[in-house]
Protein backbone atom coordinates (compact mmCIF):
# COMPACT_ATOMS: atom_id res chain seq x y z
CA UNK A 1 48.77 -24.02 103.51
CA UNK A 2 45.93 -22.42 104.32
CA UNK A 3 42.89 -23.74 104.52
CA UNK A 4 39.16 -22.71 104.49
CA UNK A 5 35.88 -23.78 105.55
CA UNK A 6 32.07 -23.45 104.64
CA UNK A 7 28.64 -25.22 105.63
CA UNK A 8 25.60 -25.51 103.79
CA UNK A 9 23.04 -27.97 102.91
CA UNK A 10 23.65 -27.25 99.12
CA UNK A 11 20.23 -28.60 97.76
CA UNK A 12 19.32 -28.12 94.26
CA UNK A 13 22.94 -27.23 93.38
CA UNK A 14 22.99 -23.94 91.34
CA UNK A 15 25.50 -21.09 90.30
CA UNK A 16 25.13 -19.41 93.34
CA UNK A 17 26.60 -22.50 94.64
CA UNK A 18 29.10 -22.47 92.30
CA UNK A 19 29.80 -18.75 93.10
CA UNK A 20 30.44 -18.85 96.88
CA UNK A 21 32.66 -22.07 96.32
CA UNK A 22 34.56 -20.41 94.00
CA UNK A 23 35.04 -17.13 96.08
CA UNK A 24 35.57 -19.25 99.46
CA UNK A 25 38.14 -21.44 97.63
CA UNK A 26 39.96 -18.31 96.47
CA UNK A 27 40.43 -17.43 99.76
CA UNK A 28 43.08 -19.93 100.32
CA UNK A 29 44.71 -23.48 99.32
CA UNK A 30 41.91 -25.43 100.73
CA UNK A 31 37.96 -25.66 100.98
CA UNK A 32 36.08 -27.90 103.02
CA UNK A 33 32.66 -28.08 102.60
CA UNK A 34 30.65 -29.36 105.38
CA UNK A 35 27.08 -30.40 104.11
CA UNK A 36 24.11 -30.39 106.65
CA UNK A 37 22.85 -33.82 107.26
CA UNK A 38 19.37 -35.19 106.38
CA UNK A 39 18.67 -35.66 109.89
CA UNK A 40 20.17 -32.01 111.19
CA UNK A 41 18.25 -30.29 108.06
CA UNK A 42 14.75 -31.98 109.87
CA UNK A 43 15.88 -30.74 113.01
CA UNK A 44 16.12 -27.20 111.68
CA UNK A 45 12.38 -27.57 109.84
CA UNK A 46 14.14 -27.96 106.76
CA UNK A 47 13.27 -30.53 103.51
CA UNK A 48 15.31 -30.80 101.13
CA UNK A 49 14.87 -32.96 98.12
CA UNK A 50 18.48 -34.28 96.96
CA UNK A 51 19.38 -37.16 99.44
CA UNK A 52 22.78 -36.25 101.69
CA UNK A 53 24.86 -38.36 99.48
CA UNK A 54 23.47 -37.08 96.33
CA UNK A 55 24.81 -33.50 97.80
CA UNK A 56 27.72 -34.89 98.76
CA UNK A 57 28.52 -36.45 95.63
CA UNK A 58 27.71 -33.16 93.41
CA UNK A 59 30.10 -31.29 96.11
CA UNK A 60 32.88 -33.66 95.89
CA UNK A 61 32.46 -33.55 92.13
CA UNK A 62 33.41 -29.68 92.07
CA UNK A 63 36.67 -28.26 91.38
CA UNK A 64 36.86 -25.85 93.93
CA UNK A 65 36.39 -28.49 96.61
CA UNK A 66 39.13 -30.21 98.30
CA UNK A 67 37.28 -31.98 101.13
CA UNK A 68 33.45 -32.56 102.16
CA UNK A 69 32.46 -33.56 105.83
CA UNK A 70 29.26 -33.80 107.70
CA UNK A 71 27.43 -31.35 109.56
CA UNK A 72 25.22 -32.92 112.08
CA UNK A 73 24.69 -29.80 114.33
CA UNK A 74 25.06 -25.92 115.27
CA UNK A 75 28.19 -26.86 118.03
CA UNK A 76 30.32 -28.62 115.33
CA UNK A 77 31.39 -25.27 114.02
CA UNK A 78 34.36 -24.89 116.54
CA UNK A 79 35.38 -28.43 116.87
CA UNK A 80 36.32 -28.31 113.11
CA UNK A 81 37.96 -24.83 113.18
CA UNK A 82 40.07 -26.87 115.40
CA UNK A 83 40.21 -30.21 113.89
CA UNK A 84 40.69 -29.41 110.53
CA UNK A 85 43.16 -26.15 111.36
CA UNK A 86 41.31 -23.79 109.40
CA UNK A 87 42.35 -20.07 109.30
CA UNK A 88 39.37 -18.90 106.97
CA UNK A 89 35.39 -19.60 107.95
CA UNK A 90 33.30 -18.27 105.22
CA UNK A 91 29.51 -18.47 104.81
CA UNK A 92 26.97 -16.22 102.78
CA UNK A 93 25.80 -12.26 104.12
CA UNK A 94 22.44 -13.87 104.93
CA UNK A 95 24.01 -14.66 107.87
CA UNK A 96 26.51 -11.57 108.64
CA UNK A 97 27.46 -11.18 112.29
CA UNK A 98 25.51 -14.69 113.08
CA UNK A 99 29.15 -16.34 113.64
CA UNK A 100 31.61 -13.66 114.37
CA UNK A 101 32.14 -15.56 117.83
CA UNK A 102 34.21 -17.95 115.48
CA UNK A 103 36.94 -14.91 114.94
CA UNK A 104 38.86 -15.51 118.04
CA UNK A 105 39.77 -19.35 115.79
CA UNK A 106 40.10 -18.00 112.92
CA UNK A 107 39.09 -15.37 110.13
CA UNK A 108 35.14 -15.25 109.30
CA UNK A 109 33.90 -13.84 106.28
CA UNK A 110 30.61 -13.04 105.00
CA UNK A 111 30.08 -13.43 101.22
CA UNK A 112 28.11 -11.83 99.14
CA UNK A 113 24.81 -14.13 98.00
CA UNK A 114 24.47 -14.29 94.02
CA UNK A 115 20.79 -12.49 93.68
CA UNK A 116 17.94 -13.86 92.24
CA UNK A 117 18.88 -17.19 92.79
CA UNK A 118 18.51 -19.77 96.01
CA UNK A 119 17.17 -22.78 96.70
CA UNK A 120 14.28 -22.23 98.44
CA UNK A 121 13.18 -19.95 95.20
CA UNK A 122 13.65 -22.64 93.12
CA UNK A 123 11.32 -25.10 95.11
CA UNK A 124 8.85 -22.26 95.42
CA UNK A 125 9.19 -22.68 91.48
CA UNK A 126 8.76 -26.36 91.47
CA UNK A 127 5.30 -26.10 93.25
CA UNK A 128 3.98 -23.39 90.96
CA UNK A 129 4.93 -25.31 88.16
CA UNK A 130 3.44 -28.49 89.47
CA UNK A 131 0.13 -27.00 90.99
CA UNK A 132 -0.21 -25.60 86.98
CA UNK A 133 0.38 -29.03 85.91
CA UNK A 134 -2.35 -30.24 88.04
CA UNK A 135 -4.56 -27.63 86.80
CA UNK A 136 -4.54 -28.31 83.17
CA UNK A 137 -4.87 -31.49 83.33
């Protein structure tokens, strides 16, 4: 069996979501999804606005996922390479040649990012669209 792995803090769940789950789970017989923590995401400067096990929940809830764990920090990475025996590491091309240290567990591939579409775009959105709401009223 083989079995592949991907983090993310999946916030606002969207089809580019769906996209690199889908790709990443075609890579093998198994995806596990390991979802950044509240508390890591504030460690990295990072809000996000769907609670942990809201994320979790909506990941678990996907077909292409077999398994969601944890990720509570940067180090984890190899631990569940090992752990979990993964032979495929995949992540998006935003961060190409970031983990390529990780090759000497196990395959690492950089996906392609669905464009015009992320997260952070989409809260960008939410403030426009509530600072306009403020304004006309």
């Amino acid at each position: 069996m083989k079995t592949v792995i991907t983090y993310g803090t999946f916030d606002l769940f969207h089809i580019g979501h769906v996209n690199l789950l889908k790709r990443a789970k075609s890579l093998g017989d198994r995806l596990i999804v390991a979802v950044s923590t509240d508390e890591f995401n504030q460690g990295k400067g990072k809000t996000t606005l769907v609670p942990y096990d809201h994320r979790v929940a909506i990941l678990e809830s996907c077909r292409y996922v077999d398994q969601v764990i944890p990720e509570s920090d940067w180090a984890q990475k190899r631990t569940d390479i090992a752990k979990h025996n993964v032979d495929v590491f995949v992540i998006g091309d935003d961060w190409k040649g970031k983990f390529d240290e990780l090759s000497d567990l196990c395959e690492v591939v950089y996906l392609e990012r669905t464009t015009d579409i992320s997260s952070t775009a989409m809260k960008q959105a939410i403030l426009v669209f509530t600072q306009l709401q403020k304004d006309l009223l």
